[in-house]
N, C-alpha and C. Protein backbone atom coordinates (compact mmCIF):
# COMPACT_ATOMS: atom_id res chain seq x y z
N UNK A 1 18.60 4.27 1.33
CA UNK A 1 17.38 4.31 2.13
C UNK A 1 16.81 2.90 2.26
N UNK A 2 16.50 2.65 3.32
CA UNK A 2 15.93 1.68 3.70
C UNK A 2 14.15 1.95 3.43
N UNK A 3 13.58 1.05 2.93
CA UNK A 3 11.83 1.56 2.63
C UNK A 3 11.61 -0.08 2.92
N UNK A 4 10.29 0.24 3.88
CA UNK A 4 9.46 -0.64 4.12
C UNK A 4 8.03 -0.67 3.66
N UNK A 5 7.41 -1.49 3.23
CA UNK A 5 6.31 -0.71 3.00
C UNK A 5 5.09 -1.93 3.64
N UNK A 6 3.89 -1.86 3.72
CA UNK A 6 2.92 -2.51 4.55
C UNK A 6 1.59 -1.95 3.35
N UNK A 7 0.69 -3.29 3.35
CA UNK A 7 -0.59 -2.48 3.05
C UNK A 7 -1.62 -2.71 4.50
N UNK A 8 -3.05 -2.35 4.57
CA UNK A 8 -3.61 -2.02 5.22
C UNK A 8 -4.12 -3.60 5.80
N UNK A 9 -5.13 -3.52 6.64
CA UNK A 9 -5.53 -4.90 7.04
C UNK A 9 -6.88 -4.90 6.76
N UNK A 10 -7.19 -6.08 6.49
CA UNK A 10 -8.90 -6.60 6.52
C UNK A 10 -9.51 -5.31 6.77
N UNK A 11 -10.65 -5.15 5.77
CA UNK A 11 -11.78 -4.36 5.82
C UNK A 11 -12.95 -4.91 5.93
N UNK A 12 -13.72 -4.22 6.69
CA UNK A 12 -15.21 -4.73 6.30
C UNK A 12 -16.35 -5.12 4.65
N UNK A 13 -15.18 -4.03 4.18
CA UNK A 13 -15.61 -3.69 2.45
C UNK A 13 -14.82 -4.59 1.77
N UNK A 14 -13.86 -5.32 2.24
CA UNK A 14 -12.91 -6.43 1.65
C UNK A 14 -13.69 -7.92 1.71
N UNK A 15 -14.47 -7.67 2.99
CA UNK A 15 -15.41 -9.44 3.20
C UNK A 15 -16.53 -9.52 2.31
N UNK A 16 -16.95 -7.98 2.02
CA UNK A 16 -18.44 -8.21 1.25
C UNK A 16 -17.87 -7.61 -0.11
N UNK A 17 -16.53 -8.03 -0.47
CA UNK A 17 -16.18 -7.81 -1.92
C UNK A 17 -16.71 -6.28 -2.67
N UNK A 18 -16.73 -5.05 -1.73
CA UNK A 18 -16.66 -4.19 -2.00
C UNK A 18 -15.54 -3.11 -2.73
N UNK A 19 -15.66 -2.66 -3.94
CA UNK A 19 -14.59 -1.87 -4.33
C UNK A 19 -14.54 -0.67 -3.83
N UNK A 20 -13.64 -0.48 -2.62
CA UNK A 20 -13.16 0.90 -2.18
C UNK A 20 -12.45 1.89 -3.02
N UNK A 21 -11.11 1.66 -3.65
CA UNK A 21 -10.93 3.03 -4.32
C UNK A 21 -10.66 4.10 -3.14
N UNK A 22 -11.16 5.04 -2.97
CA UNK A 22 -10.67 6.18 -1.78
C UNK A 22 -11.81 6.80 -1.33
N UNK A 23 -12.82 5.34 -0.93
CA UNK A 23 -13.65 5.13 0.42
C UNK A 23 -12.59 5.14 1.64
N UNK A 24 -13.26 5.73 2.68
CA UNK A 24 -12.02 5.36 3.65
C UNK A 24 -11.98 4.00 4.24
N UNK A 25 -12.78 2.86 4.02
CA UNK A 25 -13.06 1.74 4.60
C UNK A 25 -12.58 1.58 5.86
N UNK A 26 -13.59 0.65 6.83
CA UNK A 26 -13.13 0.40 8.21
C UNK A 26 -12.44 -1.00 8.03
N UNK A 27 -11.50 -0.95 9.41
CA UNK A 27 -10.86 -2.32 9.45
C UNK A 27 -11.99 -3.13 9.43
N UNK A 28 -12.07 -4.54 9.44
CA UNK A 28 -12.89 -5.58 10.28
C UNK A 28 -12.31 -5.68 11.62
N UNK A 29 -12.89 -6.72 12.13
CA UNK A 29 -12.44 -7.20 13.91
C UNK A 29 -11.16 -7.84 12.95
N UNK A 30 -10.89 -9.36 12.11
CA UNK A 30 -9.92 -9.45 11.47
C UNK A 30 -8.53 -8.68 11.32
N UNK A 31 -9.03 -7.70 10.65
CA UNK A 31 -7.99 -6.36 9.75
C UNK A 31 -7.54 -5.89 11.21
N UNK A 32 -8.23 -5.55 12.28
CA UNK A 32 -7.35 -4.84 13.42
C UNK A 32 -6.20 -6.06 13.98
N UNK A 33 -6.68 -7.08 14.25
CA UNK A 33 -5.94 -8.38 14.18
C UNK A 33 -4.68 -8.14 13.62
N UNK A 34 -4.77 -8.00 12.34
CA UNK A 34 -3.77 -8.10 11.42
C UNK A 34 -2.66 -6.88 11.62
N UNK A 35 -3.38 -5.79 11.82
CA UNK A 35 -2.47 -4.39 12.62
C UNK A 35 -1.93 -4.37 13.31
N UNK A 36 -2.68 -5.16 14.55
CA UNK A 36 -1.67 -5.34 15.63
C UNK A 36 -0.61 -6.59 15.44
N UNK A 37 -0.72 -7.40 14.79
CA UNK A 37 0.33 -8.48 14.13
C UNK A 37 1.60 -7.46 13.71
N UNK A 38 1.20 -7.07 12.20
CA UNK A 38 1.88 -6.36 12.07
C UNK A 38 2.66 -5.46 12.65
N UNK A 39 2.33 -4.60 13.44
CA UNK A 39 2.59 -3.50 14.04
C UNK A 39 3.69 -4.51 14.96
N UNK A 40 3.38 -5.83 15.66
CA UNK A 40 4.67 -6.65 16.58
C UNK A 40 5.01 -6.66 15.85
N UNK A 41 5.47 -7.02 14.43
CA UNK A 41 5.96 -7.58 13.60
C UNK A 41 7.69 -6.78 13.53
N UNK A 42 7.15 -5.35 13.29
CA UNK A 42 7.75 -3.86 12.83
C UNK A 42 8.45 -3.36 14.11
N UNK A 43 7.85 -3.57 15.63
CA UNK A 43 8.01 -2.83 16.72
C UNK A 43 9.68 -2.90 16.77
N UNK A 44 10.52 -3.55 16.56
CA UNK A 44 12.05 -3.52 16.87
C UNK A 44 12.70 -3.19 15.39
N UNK A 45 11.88 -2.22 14.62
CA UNK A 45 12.87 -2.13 13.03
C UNK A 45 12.80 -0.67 13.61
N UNK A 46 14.31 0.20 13.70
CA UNK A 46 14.60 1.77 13.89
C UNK A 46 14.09 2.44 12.98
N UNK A 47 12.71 2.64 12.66
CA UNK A 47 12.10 3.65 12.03
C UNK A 47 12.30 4.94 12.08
N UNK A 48 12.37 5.73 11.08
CA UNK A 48 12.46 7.13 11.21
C UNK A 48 11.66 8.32 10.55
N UNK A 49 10.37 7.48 10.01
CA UNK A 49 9.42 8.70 9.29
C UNK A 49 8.51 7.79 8.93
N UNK A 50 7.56 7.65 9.48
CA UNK A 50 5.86 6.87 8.73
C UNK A 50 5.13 7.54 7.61
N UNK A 51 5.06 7.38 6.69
CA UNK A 51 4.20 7.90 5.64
C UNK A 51 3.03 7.12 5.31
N UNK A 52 1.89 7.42 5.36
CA UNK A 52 0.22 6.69 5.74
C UNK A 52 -0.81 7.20 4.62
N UNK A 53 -1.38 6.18 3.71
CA UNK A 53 -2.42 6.85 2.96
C UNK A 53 -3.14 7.48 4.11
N UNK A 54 -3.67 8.53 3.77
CA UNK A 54 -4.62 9.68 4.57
C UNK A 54 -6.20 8.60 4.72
N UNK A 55 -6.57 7.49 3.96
CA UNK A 55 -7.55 7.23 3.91
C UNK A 55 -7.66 6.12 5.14
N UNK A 56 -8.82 5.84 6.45
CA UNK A 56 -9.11 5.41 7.44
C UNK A 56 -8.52 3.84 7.09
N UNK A 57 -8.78 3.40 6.19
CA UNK A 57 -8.03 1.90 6.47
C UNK A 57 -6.62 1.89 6.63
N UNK A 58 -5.90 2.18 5.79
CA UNK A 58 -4.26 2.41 5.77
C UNK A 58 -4.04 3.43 7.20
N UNK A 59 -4.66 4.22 7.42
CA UNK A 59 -4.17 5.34 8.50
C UNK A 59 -4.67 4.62 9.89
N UNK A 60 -5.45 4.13 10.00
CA UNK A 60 -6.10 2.97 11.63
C UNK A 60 -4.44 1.73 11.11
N UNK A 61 -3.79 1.54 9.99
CA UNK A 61 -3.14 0.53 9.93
C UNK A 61 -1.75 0.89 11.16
N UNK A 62 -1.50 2.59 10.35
CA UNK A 62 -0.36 2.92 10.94
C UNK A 62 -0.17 3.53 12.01
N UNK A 63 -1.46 3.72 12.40
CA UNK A 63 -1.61 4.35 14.12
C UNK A 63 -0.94 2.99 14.40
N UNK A 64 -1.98 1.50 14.73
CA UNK A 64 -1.27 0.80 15.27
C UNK A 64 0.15 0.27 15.66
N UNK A 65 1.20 0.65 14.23
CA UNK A 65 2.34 0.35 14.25
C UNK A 65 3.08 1.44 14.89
N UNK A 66 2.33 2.33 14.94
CA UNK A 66 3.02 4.15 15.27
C UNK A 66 3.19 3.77 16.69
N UNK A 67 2.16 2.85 17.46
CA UNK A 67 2.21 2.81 19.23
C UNK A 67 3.77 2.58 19.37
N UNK A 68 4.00 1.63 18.93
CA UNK A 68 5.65 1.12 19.21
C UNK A 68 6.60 1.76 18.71
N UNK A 69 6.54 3.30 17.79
CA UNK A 69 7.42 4.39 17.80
C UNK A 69 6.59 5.35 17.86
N UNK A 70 6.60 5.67 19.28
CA UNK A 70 6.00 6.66 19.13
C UNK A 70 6.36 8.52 19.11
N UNK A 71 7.85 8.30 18.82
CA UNK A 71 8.93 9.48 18.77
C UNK A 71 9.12 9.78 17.54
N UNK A 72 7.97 8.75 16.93
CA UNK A 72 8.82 8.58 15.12
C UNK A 72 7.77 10.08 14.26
N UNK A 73 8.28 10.78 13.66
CA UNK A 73 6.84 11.30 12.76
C UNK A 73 5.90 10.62 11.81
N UNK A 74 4.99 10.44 12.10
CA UNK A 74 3.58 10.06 10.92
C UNK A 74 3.14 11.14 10.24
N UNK A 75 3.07 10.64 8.81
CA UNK A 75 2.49 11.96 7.97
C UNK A 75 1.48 11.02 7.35
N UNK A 76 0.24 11.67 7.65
CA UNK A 76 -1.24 10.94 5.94
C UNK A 76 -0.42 11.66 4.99
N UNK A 77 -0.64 10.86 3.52
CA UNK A 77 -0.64 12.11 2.67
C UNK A 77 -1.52 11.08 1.85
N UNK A 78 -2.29 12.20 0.54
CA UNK A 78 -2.82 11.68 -0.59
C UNK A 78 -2.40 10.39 -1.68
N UNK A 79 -0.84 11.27 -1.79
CA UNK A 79 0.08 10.21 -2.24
C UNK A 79 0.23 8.45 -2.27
N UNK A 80 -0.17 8.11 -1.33
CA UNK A 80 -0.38 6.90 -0.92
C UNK A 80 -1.84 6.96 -1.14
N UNK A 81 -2.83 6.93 -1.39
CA UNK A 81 -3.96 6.61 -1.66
C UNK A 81 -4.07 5.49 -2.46
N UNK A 82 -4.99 4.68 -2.68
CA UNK A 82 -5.33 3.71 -3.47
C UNK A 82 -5.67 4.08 -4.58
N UNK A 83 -5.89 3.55 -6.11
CA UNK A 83 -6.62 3.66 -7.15
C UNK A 83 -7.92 4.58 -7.11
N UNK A 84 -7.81 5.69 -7.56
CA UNK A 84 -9.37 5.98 -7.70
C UNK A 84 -10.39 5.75 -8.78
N UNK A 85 -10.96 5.52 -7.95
CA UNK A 85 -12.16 4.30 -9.44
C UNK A 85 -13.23 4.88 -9.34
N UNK A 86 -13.88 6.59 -9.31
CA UNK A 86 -15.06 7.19 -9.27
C UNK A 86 -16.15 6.47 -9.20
N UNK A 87 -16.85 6.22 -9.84
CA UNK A 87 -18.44 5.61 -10.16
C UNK A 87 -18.55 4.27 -9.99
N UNK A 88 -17.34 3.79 -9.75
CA UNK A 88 -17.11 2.15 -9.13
C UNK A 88 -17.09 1.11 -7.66
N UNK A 89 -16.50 2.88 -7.30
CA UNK A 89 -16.26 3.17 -5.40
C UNK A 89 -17.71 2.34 -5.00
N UNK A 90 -17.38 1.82 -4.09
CA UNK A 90 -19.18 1.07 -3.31
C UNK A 90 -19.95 0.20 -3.91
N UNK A 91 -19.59 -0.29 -5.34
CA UNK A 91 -20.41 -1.44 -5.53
C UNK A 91 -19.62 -2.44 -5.16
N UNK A 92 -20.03 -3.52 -5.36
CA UNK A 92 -20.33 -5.17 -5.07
C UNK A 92 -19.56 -5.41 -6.54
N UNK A 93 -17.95 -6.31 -6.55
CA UNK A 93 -17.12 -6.17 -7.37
C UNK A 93 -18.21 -6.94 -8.82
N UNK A 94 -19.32 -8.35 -7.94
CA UNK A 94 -19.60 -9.15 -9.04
C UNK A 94 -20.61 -8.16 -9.50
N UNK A 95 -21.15 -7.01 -9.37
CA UNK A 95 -22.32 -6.60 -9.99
C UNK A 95 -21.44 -5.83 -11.00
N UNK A 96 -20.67 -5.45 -10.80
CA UNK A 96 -19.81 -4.74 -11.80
C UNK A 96 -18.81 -5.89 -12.97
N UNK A 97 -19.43 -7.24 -12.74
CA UNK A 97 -18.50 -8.11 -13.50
C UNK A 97 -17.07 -8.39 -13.44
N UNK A 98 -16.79 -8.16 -12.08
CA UNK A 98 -15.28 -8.12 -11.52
C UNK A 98 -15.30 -9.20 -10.50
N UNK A 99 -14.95 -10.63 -11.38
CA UNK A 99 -15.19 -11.46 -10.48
C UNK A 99 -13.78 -12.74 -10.78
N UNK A 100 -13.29 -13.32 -9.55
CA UNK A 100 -12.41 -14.63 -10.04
C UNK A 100 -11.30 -13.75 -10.08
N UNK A 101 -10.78 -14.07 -11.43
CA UNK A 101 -9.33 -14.03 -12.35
C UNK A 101 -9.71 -12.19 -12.99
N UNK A 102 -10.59 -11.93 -13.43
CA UNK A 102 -10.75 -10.59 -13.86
C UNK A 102 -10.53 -9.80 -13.16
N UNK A 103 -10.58 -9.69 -11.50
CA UNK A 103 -10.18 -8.68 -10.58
C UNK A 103 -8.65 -8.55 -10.20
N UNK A 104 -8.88 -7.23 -10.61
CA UNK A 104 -7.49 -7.16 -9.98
C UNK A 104 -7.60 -5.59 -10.34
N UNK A 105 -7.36 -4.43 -9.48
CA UNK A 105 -7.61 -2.85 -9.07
C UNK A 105 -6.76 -2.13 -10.30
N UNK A 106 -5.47 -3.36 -11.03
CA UNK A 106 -4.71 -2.67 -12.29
C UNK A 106 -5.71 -3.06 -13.01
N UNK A 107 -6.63 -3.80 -13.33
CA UNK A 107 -6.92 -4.27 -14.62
C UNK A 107 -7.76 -3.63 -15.10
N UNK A 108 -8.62 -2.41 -14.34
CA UNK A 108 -9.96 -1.92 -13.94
C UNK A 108 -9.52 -0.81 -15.43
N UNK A 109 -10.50 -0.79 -16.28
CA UNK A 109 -10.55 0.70 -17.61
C UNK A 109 -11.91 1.02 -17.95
N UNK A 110 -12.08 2.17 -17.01
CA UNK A 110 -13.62 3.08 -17.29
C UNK A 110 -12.94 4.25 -17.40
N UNK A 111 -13.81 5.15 -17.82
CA UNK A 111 -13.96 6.56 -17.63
C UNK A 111 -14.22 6.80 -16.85
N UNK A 112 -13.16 8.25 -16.49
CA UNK A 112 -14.19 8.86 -15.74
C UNK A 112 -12.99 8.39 -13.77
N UNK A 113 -11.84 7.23 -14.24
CA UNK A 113 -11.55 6.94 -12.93
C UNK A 113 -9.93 7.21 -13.31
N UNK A 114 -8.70 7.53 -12.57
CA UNK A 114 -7.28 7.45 -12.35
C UNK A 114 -7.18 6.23 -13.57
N UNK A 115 -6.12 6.52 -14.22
CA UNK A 115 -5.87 5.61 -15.04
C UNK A 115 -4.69 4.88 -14.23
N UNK A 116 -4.39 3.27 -14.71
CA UNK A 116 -2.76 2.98 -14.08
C UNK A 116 -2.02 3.67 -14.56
N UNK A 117 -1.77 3.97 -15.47
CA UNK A 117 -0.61 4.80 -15.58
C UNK A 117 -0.53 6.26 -15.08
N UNK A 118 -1.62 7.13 -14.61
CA UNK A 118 -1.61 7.81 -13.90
C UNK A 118 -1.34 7.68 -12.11
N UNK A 119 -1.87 6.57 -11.62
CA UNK A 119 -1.79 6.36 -10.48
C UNK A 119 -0.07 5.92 -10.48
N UNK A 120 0.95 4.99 -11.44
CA UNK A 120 1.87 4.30 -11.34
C UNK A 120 2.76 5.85 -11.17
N UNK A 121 2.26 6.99 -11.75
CA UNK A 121 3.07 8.36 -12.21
C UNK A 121 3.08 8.57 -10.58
N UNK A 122 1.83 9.06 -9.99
CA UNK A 122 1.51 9.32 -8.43
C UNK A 122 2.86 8.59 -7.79
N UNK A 123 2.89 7.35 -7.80
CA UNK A 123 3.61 6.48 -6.97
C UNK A 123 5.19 6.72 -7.12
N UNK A 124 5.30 6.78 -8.14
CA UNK A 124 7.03 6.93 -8.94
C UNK A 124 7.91 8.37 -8.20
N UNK A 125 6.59 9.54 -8.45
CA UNK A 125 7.07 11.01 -7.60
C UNK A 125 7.07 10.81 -6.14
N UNK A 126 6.12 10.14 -6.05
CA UNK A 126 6.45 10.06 -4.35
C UNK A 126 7.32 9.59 -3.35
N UNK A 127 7.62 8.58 -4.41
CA UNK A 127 8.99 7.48 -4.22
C UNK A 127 10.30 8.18 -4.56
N UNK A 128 10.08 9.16 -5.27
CA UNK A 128 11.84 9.73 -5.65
C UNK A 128 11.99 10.74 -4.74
N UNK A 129 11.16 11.47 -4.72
CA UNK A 129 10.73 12.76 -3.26
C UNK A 129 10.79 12.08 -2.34
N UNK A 130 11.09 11.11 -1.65
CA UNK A 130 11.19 10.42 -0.60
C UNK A 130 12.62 9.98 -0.36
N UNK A 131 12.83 9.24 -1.26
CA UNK A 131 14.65 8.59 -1.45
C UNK A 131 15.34 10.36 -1.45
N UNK A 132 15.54 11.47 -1.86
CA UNK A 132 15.73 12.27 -1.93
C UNK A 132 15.64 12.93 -0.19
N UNK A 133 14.82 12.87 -0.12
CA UNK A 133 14.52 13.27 1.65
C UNK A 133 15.22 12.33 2.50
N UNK A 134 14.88 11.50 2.42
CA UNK A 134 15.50 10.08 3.40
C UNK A 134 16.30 9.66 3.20
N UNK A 135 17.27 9.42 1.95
CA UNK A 135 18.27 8.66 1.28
C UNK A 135 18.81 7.85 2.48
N UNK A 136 19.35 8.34 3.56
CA UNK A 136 20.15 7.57 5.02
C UNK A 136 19.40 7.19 5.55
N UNK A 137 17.89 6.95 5.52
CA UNK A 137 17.23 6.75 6.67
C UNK A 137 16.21 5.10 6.69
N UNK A 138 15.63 5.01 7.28
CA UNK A 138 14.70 3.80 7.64
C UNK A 138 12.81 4.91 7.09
N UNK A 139 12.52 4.44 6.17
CA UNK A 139 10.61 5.08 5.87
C UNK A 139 9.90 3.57 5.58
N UNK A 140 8.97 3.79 6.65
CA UNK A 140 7.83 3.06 5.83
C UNK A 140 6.38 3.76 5.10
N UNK A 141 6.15 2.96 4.49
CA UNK A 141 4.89 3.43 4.04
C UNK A 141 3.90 2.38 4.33
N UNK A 142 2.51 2.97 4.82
CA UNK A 142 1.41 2.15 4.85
C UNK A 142 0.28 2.47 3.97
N UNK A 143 0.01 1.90 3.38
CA UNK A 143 -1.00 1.78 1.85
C UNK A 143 -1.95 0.86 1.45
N UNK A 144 -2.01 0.35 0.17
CA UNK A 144 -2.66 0.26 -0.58
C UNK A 144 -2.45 -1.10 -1.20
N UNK A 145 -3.34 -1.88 -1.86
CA UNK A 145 -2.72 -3.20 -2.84
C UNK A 145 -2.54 -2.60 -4.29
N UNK A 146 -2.88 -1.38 -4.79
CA UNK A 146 -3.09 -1.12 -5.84
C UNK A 146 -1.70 -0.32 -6.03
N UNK A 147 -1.34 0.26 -5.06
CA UNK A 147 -0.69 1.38 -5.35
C UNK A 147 0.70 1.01 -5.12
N UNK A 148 0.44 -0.23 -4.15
CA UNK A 148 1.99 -0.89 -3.54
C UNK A 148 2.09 -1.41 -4.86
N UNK A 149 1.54 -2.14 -5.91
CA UNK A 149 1.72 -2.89 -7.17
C UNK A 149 2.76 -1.79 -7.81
N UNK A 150 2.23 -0.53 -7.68
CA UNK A 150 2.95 0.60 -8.53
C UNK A 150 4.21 1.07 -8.08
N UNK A 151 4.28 1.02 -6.34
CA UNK A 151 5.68 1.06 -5.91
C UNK A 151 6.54 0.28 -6.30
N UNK A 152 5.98 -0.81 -6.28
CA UNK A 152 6.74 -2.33 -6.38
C UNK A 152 7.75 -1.80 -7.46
N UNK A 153 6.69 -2.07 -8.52
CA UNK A 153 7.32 -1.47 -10.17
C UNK A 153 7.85 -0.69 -10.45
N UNK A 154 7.80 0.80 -9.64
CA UNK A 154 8.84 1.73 -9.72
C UNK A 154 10.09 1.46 -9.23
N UNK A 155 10.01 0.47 -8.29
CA UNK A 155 11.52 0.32 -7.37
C UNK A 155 12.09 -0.54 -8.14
N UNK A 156 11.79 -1.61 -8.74
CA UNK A 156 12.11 -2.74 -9.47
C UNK A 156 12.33 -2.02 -11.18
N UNK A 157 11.99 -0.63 -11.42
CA UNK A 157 12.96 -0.38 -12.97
C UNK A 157 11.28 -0.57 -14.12
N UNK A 158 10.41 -1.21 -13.30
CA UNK A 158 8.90 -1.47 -14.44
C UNK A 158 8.49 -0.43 -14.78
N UNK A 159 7.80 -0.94 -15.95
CA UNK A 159 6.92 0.60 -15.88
C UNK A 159 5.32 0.47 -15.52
N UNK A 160 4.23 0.91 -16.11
CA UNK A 160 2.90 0.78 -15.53
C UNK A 160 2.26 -0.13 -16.21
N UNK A 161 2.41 -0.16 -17.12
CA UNK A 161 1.75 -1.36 -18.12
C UNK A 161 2.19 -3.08 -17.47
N UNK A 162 3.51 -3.13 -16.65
CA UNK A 162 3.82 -4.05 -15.83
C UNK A 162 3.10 -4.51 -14.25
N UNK A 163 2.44 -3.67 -14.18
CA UNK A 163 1.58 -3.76 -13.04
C UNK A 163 0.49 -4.72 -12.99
N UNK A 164 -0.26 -5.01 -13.91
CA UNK A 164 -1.41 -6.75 -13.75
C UNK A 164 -0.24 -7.66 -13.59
N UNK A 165 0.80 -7.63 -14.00
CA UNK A 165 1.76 -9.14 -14.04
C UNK A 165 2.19 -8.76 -12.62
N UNK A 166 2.13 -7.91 -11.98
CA UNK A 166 3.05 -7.84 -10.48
C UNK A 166 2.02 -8.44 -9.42
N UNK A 167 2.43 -9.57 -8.68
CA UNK A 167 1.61 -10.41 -7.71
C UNK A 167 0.85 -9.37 -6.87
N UNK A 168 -0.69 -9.60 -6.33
CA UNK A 168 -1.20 -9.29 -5.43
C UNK A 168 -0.30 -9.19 -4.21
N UNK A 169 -0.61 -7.88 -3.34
CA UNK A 169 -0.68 -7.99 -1.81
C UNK A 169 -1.32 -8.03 -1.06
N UNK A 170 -0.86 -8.88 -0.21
CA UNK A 170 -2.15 -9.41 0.66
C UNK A 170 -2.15 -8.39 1.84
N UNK A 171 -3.12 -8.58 2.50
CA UNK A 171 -3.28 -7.62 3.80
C UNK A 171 -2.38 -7.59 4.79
N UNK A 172 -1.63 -6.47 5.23
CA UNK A 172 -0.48 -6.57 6.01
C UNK A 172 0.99 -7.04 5.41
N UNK A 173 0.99 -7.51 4.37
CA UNK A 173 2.03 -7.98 4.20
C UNK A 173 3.49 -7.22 4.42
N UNK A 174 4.54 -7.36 4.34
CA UNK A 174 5.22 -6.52 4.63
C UNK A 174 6.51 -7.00 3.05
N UNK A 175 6.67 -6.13 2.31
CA UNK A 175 8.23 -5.24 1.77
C UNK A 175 8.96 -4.68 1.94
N UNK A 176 10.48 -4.96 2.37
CA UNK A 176 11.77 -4.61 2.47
C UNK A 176 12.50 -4.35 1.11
N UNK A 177 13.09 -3.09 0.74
CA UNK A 177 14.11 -2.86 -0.06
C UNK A 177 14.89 -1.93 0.31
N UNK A 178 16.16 -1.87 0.08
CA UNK A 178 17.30 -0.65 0.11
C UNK A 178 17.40 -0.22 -1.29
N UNK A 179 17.48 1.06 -1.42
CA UNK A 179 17.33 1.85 -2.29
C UNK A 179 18.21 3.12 -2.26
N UNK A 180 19.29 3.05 -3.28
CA UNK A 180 20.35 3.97 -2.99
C UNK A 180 19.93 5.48 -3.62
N UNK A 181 20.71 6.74 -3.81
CA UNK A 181 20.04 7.35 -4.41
C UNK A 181 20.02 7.45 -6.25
N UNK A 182 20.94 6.65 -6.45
CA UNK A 182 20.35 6.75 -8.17
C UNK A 182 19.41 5.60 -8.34
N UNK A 183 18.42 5.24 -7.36
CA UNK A 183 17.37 4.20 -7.33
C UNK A 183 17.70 2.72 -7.51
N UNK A 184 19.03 2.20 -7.55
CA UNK A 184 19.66 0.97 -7.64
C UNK A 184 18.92 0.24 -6.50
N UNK A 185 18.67 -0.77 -6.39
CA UNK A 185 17.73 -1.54 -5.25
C UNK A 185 18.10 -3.26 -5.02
N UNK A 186 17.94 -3.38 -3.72
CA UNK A 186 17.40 -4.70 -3.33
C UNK A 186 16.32 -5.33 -2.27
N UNK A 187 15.74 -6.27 -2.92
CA UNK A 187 14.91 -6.21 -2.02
C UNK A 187 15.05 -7.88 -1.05
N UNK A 188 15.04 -7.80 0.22
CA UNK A 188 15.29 -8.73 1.37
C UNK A 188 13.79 -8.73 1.94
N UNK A 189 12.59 -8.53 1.08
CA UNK A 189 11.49 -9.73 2.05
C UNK A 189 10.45 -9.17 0.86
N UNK A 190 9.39 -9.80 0.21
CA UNK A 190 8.52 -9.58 -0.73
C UNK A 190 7.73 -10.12 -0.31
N UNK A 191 5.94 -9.43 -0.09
CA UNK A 191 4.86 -9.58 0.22
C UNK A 191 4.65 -10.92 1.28
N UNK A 192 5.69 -10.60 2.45
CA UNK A 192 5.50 -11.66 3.46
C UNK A 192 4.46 -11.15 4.59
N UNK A 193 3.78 -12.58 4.46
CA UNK A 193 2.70 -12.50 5.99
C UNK A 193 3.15 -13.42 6.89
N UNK A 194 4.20 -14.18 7.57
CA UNK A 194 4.62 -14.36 8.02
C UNK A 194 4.39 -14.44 9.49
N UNK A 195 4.13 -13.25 9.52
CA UNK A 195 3.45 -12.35 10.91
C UNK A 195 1.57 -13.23 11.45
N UNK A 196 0.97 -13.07 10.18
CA UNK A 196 -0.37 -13.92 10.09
C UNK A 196 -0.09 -15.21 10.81
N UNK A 197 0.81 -16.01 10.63
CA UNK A 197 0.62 -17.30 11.21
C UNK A 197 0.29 -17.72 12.59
């Protein structure tokens, strides 16, 4: 299986350093920018199944890319969702002391929210239920920075506790790997924006 995966573009809740979690956040003027980048970016790769966090940023990501297949199926699902961080959702990262080098959506431990290693579990089933379905085929997924950290790591053999050491993704970026079905992998493009320039 061929898996692509994309996270979402610029949010409005991304400029004013808002922690979303599974707010549905809106693009910015930016973030649609970046969709439609993307989305040229993708328009000539033979897609054959879109899979879309259900939540308005990631899902406005993959409408855009969906214009240029538009024969292809799109599914939201939960699965792809971002980190849920309950009682964290909507503040202002520095009022919560999440500022600089301390941020980062793995590093986050309250009560009360998805643990990483619960969210890395989310990501791992969804990813094998998928290679299983698709094994021959071309899937992308459009998501998350939190959750792509957890794909990353599942495809690459990590486990969840490996997830703060796995680089940020930036908005739009795009991941290429082939992935056979006993999960053997390579990957031919890592968190490129490319497309941005």
């Amino acid at each position: 299986m061929k898996l692509i995966i994309t996270r979402h573009g610029e949010t409005i809740e991304n400029q004013k350093e808002i922690i979303q979690g599974h707010m549905p956040g809106k693009l910015s003027e930016k973030g649609m920018g970046e969709a439609k980048k993307v989305a040229l970016r993708l328009k000539d790769e033979k897609i054959d199944y879109i899979y879309s966090s259900d939540l308005a940023r990631a899902a406005d990501t993959a409408k855009e890319i969906a214009k240029f297949h538009p024969k292809v199926p799109i599914e939201f699902v939960k699965e792809l969702r971002e980190r849920k961080l309950g009682e964290l959702e909507g503040k202002c990262k520095k009022d919560v002391g999440l500022v600089g080098d301390k941020w980062s959506i793995v590093n986050i431990h309250s009560e009360g929210i998805e643990s990483g290693e619960e969210m890395f579990n989310r990501a791992k089933r969804f990813l094998d239920k998928t290679i299983k379905k698709h094994h021959k085929g071309t899937v992308l997924f459009v998501c998350h920075g939190g959750i792509k950290k957890a794909l990353v790591c599942a495809i690459t053999g990590k486990k969840s506790e490996d997830m703060p050491l796995t680089q940020n993704f930036k908005n739009t970026s795009v991941s290429i790997f082939e992935i056979d079905k006993k999960g053997d992998h390579k990957i031919y493009v890592l968190n490129c924006i490319k497309h941005l320039d």
